[in-house]
N, C-alpha and C. Protein backbone atom coordinates (compact mmCIF):
# COMPACT_ATOMS: atom_id res chain seq x y z
N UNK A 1 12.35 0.98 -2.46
CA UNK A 1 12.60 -0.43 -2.19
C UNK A 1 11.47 -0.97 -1.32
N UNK A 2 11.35 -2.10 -1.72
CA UNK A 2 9.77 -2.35 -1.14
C UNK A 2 10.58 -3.84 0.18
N UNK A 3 9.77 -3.12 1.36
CA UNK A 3 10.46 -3.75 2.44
C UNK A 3 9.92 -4.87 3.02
N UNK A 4 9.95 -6.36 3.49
CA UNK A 4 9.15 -7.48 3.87
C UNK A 4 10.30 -7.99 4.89
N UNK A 5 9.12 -8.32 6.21
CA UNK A 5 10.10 -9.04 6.76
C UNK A 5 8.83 -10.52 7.68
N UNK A 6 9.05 -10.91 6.64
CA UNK A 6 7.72 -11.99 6.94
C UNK A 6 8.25 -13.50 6.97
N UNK A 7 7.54 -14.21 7.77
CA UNK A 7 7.90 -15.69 8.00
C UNK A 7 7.76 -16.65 6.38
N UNK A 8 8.23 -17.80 6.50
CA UNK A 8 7.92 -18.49 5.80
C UNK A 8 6.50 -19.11 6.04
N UNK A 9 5.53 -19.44 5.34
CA UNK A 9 6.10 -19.63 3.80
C UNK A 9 6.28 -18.65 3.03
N UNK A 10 5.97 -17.43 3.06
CA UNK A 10 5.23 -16.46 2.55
C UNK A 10 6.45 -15.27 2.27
N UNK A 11 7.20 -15.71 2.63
CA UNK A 11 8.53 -14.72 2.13
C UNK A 11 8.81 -14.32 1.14
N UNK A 12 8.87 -15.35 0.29
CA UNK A 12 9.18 -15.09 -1.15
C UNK A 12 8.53 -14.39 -1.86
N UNK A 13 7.04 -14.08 -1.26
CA UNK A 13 5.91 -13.14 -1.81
C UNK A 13 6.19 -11.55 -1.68
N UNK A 14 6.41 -10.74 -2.76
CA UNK A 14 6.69 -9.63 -3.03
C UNK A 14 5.71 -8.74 -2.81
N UNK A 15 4.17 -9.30 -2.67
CA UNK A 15 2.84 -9.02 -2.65
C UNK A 15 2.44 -9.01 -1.24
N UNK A 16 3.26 -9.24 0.04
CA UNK A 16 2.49 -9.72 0.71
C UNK A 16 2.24 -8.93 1.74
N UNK A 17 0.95 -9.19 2.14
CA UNK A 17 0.14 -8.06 2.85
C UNK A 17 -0.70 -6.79 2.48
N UNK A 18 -0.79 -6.96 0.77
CA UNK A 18 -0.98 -6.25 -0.39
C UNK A 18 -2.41 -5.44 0.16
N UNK A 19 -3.08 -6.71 0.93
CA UNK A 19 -4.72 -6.15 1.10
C UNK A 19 -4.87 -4.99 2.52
N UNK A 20 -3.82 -5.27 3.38
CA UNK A 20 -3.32 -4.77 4.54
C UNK A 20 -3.26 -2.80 4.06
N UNK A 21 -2.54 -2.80 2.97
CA UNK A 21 -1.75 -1.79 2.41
C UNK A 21 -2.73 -0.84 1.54
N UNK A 22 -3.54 -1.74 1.18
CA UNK A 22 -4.94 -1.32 0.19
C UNK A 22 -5.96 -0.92 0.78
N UNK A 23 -5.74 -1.44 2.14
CA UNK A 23 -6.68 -0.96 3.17
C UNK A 23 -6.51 0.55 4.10
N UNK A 24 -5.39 0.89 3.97
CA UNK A 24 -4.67 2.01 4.33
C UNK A 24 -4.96 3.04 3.05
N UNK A 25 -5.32 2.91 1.82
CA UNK A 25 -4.88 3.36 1.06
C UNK A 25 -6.33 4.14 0.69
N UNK A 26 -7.47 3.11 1.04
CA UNK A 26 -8.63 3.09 0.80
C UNK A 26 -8.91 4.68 1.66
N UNK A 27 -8.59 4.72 2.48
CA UNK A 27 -8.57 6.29 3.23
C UNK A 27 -8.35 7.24 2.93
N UNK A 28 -6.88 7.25 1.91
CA UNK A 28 -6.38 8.27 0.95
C UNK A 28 -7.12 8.04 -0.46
N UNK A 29 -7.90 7.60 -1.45
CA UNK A 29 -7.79 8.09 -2.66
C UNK A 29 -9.15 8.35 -2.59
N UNK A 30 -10.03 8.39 -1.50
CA UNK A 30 -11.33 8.88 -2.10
C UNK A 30 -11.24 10.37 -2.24
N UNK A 31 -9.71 10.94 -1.32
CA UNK A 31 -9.75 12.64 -1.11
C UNK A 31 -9.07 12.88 -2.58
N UNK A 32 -8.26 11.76 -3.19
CA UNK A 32 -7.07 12.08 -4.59
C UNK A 32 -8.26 12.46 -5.49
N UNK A 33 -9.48 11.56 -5.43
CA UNK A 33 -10.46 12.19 -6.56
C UNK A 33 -11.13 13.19 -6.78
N UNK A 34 -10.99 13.87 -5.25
CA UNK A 34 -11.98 15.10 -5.15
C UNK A 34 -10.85 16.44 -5.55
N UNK A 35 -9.24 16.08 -5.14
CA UNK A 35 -8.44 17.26 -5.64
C UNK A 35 -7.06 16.78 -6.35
N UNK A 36 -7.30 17.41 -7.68
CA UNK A 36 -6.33 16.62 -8.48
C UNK A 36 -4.84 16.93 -8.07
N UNK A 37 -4.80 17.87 -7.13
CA UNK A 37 -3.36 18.44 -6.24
C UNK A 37 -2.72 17.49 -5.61
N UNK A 38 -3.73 16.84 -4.96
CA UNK A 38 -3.15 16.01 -3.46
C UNK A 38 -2.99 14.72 -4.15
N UNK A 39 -3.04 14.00 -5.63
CA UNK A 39 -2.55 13.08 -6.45
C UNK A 39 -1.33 12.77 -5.86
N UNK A 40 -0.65 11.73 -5.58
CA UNK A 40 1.13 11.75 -5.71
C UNK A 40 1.37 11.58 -6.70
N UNK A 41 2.85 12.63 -6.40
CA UNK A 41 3.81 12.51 -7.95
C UNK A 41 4.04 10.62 -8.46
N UNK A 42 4.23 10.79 -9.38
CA UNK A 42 4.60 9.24 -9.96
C UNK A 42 6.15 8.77 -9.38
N UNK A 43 7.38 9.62 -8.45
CA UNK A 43 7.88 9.07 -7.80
C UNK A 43 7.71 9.96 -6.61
N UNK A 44 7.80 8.85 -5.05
CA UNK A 44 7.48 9.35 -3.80
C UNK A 44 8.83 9.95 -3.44
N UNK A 45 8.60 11.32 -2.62
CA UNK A 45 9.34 11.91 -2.50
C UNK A 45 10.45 11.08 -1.61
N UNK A 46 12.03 11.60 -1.36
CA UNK A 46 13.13 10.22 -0.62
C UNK A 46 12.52 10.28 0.25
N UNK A 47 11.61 11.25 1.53
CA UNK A 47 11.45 11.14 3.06
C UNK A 47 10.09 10.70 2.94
N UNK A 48 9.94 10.53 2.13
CA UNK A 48 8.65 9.54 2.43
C UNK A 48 8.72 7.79 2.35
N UNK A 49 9.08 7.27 2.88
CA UNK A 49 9.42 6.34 3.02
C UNK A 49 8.75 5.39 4.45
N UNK A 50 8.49 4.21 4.27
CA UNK A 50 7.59 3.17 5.46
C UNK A 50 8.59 3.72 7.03
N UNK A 51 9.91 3.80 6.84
CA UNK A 51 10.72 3.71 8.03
C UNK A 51 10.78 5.10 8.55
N UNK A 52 9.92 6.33 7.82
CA UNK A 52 9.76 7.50 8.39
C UNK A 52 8.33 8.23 8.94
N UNK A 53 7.99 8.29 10.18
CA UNK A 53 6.99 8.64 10.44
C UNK A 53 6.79 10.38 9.94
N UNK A 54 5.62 10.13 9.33
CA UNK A 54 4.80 11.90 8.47
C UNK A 54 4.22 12.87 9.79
N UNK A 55 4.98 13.54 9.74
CA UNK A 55 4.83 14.86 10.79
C UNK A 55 3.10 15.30 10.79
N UNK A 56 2.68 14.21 9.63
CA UNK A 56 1.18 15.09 9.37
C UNK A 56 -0.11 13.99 9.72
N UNK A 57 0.65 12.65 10.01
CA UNK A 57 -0.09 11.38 9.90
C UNK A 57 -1.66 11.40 10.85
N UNK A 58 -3.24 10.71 10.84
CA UNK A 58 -3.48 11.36 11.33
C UNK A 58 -4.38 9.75 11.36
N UNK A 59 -4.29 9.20 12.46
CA UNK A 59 -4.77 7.86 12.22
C UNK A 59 -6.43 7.85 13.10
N UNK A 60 -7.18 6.73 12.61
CA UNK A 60 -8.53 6.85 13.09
C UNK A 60 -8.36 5.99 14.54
N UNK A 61 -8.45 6.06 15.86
CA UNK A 61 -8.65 5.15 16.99
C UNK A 61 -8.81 3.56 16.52
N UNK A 62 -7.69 2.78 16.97
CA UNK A 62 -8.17 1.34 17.17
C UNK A 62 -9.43 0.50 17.17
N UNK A 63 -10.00 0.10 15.89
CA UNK A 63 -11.30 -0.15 16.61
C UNK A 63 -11.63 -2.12 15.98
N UNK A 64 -12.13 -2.62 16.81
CA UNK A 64 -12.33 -4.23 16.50
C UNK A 64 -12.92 -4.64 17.67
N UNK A 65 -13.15 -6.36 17.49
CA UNK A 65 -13.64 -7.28 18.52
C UNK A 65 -12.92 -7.49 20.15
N UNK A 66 -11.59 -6.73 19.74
CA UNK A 66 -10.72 -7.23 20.92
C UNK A 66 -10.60 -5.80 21.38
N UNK A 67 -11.14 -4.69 21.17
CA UNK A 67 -10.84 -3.18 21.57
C UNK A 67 -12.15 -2.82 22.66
N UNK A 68 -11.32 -2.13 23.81
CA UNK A 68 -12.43 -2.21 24.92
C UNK A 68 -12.99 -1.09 24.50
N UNK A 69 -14.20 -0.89 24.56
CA UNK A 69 -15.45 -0.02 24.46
C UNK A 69 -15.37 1.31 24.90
N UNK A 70 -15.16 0.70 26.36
CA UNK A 70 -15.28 1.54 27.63
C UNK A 70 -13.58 2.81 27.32
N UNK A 71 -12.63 2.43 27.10
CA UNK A 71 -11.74 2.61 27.17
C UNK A 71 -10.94 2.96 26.13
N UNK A 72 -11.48 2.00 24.59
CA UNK A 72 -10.95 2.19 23.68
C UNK A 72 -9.70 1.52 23.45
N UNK A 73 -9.20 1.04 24.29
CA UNK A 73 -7.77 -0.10 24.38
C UNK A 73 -8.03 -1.27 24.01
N UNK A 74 -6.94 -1.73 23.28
CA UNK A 74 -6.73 -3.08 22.75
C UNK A 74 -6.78 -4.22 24.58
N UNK A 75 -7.37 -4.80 24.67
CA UNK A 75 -7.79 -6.01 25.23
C UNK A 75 -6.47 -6.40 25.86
N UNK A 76 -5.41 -6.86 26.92
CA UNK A 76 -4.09 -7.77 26.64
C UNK A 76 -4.17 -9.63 26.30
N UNK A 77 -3.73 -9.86 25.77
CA UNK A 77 -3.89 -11.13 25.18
C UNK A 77 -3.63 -11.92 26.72
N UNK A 78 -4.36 -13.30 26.24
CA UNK A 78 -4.77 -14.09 27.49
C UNK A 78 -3.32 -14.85 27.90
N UNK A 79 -3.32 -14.72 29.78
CA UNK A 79 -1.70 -15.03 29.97
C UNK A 79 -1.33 -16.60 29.09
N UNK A 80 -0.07 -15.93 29.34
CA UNK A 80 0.84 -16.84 28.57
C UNK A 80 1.02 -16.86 27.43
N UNK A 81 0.48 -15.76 26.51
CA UNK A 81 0.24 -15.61 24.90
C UNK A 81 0.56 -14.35 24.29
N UNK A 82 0.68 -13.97 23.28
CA UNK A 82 1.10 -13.15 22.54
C UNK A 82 0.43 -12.82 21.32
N UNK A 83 0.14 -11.52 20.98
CA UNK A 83 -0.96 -11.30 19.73
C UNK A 83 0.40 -11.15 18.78
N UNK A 84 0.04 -11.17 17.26
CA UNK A 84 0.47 -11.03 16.22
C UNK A 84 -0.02 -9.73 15.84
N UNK A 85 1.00 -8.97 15.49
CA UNK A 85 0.34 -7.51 15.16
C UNK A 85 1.43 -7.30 13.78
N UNK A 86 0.72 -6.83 12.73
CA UNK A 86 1.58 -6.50 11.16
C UNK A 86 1.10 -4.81 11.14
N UNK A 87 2.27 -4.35 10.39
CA UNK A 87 2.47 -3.10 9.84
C UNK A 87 2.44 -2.76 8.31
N UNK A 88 1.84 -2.10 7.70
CA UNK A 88 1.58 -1.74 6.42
C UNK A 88 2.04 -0.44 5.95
N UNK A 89 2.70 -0.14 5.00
CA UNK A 89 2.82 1.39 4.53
C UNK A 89 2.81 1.50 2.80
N UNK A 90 2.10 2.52 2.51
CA UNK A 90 2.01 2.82 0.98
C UNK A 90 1.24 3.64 -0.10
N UNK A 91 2.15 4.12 -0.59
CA UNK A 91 1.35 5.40 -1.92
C UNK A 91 1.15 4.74 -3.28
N UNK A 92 -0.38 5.23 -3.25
CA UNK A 92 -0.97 4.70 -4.81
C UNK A 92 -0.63 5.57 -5.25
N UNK A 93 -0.55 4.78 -6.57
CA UNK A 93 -0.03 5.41 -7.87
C UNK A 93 -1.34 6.29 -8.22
N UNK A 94 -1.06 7.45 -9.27
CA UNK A 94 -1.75 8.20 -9.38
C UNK A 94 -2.71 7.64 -10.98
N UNK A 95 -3.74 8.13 -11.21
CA UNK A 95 -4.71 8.32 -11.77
C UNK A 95 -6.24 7.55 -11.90
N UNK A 96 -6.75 8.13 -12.05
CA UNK A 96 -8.39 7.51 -12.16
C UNK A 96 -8.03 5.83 -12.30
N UNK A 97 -7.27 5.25 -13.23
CA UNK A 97 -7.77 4.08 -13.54
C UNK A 97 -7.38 2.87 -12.00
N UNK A 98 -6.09 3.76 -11.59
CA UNK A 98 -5.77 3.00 -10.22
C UNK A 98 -6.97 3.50 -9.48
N UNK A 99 -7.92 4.57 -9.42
CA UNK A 99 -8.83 4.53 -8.36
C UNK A 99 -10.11 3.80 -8.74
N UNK A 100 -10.35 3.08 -10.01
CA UNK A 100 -11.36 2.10 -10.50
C UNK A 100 -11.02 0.74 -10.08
N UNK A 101 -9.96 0.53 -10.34
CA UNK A 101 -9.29 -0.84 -9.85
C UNK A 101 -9.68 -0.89 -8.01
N UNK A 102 -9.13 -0.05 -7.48
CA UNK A 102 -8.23 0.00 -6.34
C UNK A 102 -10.35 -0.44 -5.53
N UNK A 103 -11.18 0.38 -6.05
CA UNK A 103 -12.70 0.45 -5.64
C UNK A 103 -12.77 -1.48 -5.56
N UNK A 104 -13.09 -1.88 -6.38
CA UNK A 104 -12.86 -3.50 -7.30
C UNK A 104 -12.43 -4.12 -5.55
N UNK A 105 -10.85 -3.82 -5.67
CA UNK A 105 -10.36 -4.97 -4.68
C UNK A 105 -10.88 -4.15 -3.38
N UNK A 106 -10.94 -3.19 -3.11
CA UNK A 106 -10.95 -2.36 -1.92
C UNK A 106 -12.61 -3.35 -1.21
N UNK A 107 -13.52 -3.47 -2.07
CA UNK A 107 -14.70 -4.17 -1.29
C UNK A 107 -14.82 -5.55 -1.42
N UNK A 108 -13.49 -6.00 -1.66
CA UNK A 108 -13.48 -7.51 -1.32
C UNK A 108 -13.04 -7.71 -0.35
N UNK A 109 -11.93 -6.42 -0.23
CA UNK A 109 -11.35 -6.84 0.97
C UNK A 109 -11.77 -6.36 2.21
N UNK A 110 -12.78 -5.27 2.35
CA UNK A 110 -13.57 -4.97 3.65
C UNK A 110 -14.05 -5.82 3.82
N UNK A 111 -15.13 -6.58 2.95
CA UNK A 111 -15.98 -7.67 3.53
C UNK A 111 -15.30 -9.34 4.25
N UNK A 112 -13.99 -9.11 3.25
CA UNK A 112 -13.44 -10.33 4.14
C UNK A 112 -12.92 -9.78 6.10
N UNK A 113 -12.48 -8.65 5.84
CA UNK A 113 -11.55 -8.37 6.84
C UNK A 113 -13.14 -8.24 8.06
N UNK A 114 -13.93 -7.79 7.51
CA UNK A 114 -15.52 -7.71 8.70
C UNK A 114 -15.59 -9.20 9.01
N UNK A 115 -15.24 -9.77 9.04
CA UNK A 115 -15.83 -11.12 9.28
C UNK A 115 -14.98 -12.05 9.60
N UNK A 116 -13.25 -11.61 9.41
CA UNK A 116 -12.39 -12.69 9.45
C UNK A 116 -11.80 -13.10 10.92
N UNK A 117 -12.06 -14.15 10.82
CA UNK A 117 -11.53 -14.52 12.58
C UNK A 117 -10.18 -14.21 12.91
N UNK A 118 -9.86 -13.96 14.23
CA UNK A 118 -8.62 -14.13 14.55
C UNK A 118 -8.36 -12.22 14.67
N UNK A 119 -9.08 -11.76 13.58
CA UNK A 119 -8.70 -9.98 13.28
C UNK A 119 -9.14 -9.19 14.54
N UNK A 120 -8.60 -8.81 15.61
CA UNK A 120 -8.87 -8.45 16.75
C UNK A 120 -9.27 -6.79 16.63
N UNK A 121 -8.16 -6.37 15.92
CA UNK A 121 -8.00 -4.51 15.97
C UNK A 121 -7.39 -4.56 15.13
N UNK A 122 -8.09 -2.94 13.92
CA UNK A 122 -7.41 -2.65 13.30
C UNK A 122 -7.61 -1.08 12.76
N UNK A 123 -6.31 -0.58 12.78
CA UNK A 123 -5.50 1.21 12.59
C UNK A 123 -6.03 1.55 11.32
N UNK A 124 -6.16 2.46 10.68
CA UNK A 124 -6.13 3.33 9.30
C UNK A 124 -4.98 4.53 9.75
N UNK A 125 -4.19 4.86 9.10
CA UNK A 125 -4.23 5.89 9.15
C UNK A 125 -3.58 6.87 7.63
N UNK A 126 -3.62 7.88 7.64
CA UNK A 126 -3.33 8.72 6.23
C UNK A 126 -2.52 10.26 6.44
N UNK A 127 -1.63 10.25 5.58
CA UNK A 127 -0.49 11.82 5.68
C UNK A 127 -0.63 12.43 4.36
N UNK A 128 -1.27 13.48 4.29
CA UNK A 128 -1.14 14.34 2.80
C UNK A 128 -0.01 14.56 2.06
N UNK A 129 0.98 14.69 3.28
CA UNK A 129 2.34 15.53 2.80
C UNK A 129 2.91 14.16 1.84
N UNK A 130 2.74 12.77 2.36
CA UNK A 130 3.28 12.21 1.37
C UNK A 130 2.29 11.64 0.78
N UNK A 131 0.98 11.87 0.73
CA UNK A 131 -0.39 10.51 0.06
C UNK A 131 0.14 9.29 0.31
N UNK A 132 0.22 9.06 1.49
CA UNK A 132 0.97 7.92 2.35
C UNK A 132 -0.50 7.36 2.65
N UNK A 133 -0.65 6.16 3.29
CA UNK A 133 -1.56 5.13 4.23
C UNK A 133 -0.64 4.26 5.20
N UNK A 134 -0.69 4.09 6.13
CA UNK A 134 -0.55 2.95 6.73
C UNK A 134 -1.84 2.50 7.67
N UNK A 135 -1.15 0.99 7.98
CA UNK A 135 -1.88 0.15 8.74
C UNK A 135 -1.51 -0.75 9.63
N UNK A 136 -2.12 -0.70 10.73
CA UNK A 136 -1.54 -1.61 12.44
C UNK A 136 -2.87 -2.55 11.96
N UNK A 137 -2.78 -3.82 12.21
CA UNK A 137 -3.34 -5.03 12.80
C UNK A 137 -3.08 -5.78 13.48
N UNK A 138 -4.17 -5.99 14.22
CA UNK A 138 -3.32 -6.98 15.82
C UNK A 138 -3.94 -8.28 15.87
N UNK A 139 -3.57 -9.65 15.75
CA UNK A 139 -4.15 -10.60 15.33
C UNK A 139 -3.78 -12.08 16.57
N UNK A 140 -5.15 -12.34 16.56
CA UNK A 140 -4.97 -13.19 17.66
C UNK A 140 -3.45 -14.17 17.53
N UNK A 141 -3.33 -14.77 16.89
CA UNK A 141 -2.33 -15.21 16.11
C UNK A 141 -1.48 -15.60 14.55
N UNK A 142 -0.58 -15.75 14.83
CA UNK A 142 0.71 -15.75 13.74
C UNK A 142 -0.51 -16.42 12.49
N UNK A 143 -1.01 -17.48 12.84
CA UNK A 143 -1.70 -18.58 11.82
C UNK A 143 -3.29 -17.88 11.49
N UNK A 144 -3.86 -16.93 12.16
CA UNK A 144 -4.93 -16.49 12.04
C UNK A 144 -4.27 -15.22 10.79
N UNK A 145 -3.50 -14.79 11.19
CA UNK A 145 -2.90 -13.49 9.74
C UNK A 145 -2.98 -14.13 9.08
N UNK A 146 -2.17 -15.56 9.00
CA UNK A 146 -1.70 -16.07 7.21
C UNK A 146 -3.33 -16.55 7.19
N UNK A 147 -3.83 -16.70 7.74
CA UNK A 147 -5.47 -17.22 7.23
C UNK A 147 -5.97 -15.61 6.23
N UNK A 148 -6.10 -14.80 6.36
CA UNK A 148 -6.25 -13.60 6.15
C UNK A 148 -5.45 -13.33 4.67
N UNK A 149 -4.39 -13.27 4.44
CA UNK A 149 -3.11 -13.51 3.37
C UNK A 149 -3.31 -14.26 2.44
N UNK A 150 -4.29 -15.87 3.27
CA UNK A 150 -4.46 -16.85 1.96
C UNK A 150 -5.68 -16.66 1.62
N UNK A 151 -6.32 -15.55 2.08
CA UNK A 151 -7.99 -15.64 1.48
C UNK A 151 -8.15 -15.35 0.01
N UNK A 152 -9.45 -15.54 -0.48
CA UNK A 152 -9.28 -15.03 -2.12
C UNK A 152 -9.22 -13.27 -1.99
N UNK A 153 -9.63 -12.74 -1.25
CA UNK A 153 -9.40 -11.16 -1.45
C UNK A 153 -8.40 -10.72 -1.47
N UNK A 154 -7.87 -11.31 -0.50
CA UNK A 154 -5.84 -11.01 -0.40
C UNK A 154 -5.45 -11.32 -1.83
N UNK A 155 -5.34 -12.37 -2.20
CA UNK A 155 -4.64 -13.43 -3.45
C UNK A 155 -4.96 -12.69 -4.32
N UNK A 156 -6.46 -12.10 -4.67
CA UNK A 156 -6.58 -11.26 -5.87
C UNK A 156 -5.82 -9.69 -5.76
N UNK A 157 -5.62 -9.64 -3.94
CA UNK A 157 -5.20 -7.60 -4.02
C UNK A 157 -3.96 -7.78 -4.19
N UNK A 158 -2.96 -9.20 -3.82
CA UNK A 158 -1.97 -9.13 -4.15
C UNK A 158 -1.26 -9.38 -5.41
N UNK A 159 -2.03 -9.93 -6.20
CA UNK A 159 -1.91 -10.16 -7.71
C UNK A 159 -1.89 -8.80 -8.66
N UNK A 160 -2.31 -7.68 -7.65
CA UNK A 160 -3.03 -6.32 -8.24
C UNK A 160 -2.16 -5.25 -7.79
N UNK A 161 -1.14 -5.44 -6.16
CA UNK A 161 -0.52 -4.72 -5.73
C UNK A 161 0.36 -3.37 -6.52
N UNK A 162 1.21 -4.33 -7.30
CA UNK A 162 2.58 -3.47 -8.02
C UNK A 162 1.72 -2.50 -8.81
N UNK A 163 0.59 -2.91 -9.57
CA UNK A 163 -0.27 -1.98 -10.44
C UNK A 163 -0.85 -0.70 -9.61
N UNK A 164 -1.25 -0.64 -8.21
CA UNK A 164 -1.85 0.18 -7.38
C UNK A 164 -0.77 0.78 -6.77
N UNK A 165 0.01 0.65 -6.05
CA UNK A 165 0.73 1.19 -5.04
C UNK A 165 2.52 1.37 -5.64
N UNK A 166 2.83 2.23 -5.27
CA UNK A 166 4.16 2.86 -5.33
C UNK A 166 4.97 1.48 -4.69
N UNK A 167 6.33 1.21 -5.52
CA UNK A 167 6.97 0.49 -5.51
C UNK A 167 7.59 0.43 -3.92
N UNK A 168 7.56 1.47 -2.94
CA UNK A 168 8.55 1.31 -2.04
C UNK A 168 7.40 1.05 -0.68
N UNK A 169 6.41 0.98 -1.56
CA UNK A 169 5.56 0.20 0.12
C UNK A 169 6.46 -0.98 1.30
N UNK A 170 5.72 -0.97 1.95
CA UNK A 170 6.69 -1.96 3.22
C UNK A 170 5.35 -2.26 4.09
N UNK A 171 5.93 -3.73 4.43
CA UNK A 171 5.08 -4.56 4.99
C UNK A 171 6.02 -5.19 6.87
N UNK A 172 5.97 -5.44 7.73
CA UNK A 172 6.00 -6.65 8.46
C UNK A 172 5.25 -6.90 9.83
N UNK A 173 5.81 -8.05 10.51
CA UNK A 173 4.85 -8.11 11.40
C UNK A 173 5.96 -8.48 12.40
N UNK A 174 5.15 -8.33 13.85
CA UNK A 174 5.71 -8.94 14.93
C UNK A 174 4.93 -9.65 15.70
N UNK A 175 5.25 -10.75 17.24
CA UNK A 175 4.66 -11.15 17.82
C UNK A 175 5.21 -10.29 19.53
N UNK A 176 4.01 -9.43 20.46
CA UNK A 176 4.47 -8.79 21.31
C UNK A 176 2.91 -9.32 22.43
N UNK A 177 3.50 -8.54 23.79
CA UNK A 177 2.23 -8.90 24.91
C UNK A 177 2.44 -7.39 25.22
N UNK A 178 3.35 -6.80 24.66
CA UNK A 178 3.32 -5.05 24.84
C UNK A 178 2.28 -3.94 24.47
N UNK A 179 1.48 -3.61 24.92
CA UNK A 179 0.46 -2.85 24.08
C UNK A 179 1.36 -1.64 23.73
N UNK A 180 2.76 -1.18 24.47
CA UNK A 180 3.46 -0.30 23.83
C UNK A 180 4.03 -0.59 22.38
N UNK A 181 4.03 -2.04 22.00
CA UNK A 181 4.30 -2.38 20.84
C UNK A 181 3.61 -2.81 20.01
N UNK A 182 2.01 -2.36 20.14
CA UNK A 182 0.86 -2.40 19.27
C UNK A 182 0.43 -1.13 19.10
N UNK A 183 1.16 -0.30 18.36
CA UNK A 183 1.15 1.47 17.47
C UNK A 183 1.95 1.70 16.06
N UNK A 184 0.84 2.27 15.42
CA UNK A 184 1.76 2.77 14.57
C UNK A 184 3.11 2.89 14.20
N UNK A 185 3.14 4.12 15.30
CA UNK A 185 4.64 4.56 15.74
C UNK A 185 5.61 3.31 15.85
N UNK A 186 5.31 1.92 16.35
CA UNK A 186 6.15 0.94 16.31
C UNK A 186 6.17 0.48 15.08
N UNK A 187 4.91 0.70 14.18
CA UNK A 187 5.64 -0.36 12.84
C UNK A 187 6.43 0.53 12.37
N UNK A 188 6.10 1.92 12.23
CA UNK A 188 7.62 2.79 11.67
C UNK A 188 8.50 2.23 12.12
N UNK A 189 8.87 2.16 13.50
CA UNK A 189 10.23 1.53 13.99
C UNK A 189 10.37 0.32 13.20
N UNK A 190 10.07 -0.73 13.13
CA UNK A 190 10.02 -1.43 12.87
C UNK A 190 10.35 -1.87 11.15
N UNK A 191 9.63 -0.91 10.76
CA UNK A 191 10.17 -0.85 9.49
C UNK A 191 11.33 -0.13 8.63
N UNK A 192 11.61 1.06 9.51
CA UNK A 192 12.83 1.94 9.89
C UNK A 192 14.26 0.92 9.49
N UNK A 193 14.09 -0.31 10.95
CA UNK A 193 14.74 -1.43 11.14
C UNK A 193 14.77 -2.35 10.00
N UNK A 194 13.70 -2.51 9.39
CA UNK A 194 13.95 -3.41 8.51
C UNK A 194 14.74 -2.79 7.32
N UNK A 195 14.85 -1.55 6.52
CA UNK A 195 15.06 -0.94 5.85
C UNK A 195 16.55 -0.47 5.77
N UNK A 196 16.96 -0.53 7.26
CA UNK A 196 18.77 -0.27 7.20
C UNK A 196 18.91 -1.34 7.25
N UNK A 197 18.41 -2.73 7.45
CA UNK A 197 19.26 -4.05 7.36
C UNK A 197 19.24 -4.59 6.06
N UNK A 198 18.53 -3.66 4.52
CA UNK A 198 18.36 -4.39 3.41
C UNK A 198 19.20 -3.02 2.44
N UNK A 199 19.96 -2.33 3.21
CA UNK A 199 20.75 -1.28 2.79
C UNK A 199 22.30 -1.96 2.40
């Protein structure tokens, strides 16, 4: 079951955050081509799922415009404000032609995401055990994401989503001043949450 828990307008979009998810994903299939083993099955196993964190997950350090150098920490947003941070999770479907496609949107959407305002920090990370991806982004604000969502790279990865990625991907976002609530580990929660309330 593919999980969304996103504002309007953008709700109704089944796609959304598609490029978020593709970007996570981009981590896992350059290894699917080198061993035809670590392919996922054509259905994801039940515990692999967005609302379960992979005992094996193995994410790259935070890194963006808003991530301190010195330190490696996300920046805290300026008083009185709150960053927008979204969560991504999802397994491509298996074979060569999803990894021809997936190449296609995958460098539209780096080059937008290098350059797009508002994109402060952003997670990769990847689990073998399920050929899982997810993805943390922390965004100056709510209106700077949907800027990101309505770009043409998004619009085309989300037009492309259902064809690439396993049906039970999961997407959402929150607004926090918590850097405890800018991790991974929280969009699992988070999506965990969303997932028993659509049960």
């Amino acid at each position: 079951m593919t999980t969304r828990t996103l504002n309007e307008p953008l709700a109704s979009s089944s796609r959304a955050f598609a490029a978020a998810v593709l970007a996570a994903l981009g981590v896992i299939l350059p290894g699917c081509a080198d061993d035809a083993s670590a392919t996922p099955p054509d259905a994801p196993p039940a515990e692999c799922t967005g609302g379960v964190l992979e005992a094996d997950l193995q994410a790259e350090p935070l890194s963006g415009p808003g991530v301190d150098p010195a330190t490696g920490k996300l920046r805290p947003p300026p008083e009185g404000s709150s960053y927008t941070v979204s969560a991504t999770y999802g397994i491509p479907r298996p074979g060569d032609a999803v990894r021809e496609k997936y190449v296609q949107y995958f460098g539209a959407i780096q080059a937008q995401l290098a350059s797009q305002p508002g994109l402060l920090a952003l997670q990769l990370g990847q689990a073998s055990s399920c050929g899982s991806g997810r993805t943390l982004a922390v965004w100056s604000s709510t209106e700077a994401m949907y800027e990101f969502v309505t770009s043409d790279a998004h619009v085309a990865a989300m037009d492309a989503v259902n064809e690439l990625v396993q049906p039970n991907y999961a997407v959402t976002h929150w607004e926090t001043t918590s850097a405890d609530e800018m991790t991974l580990e929280e969009g699992v929660r988070r999506i965990q949450a969303s997932e028993a309330r659509t049960r």
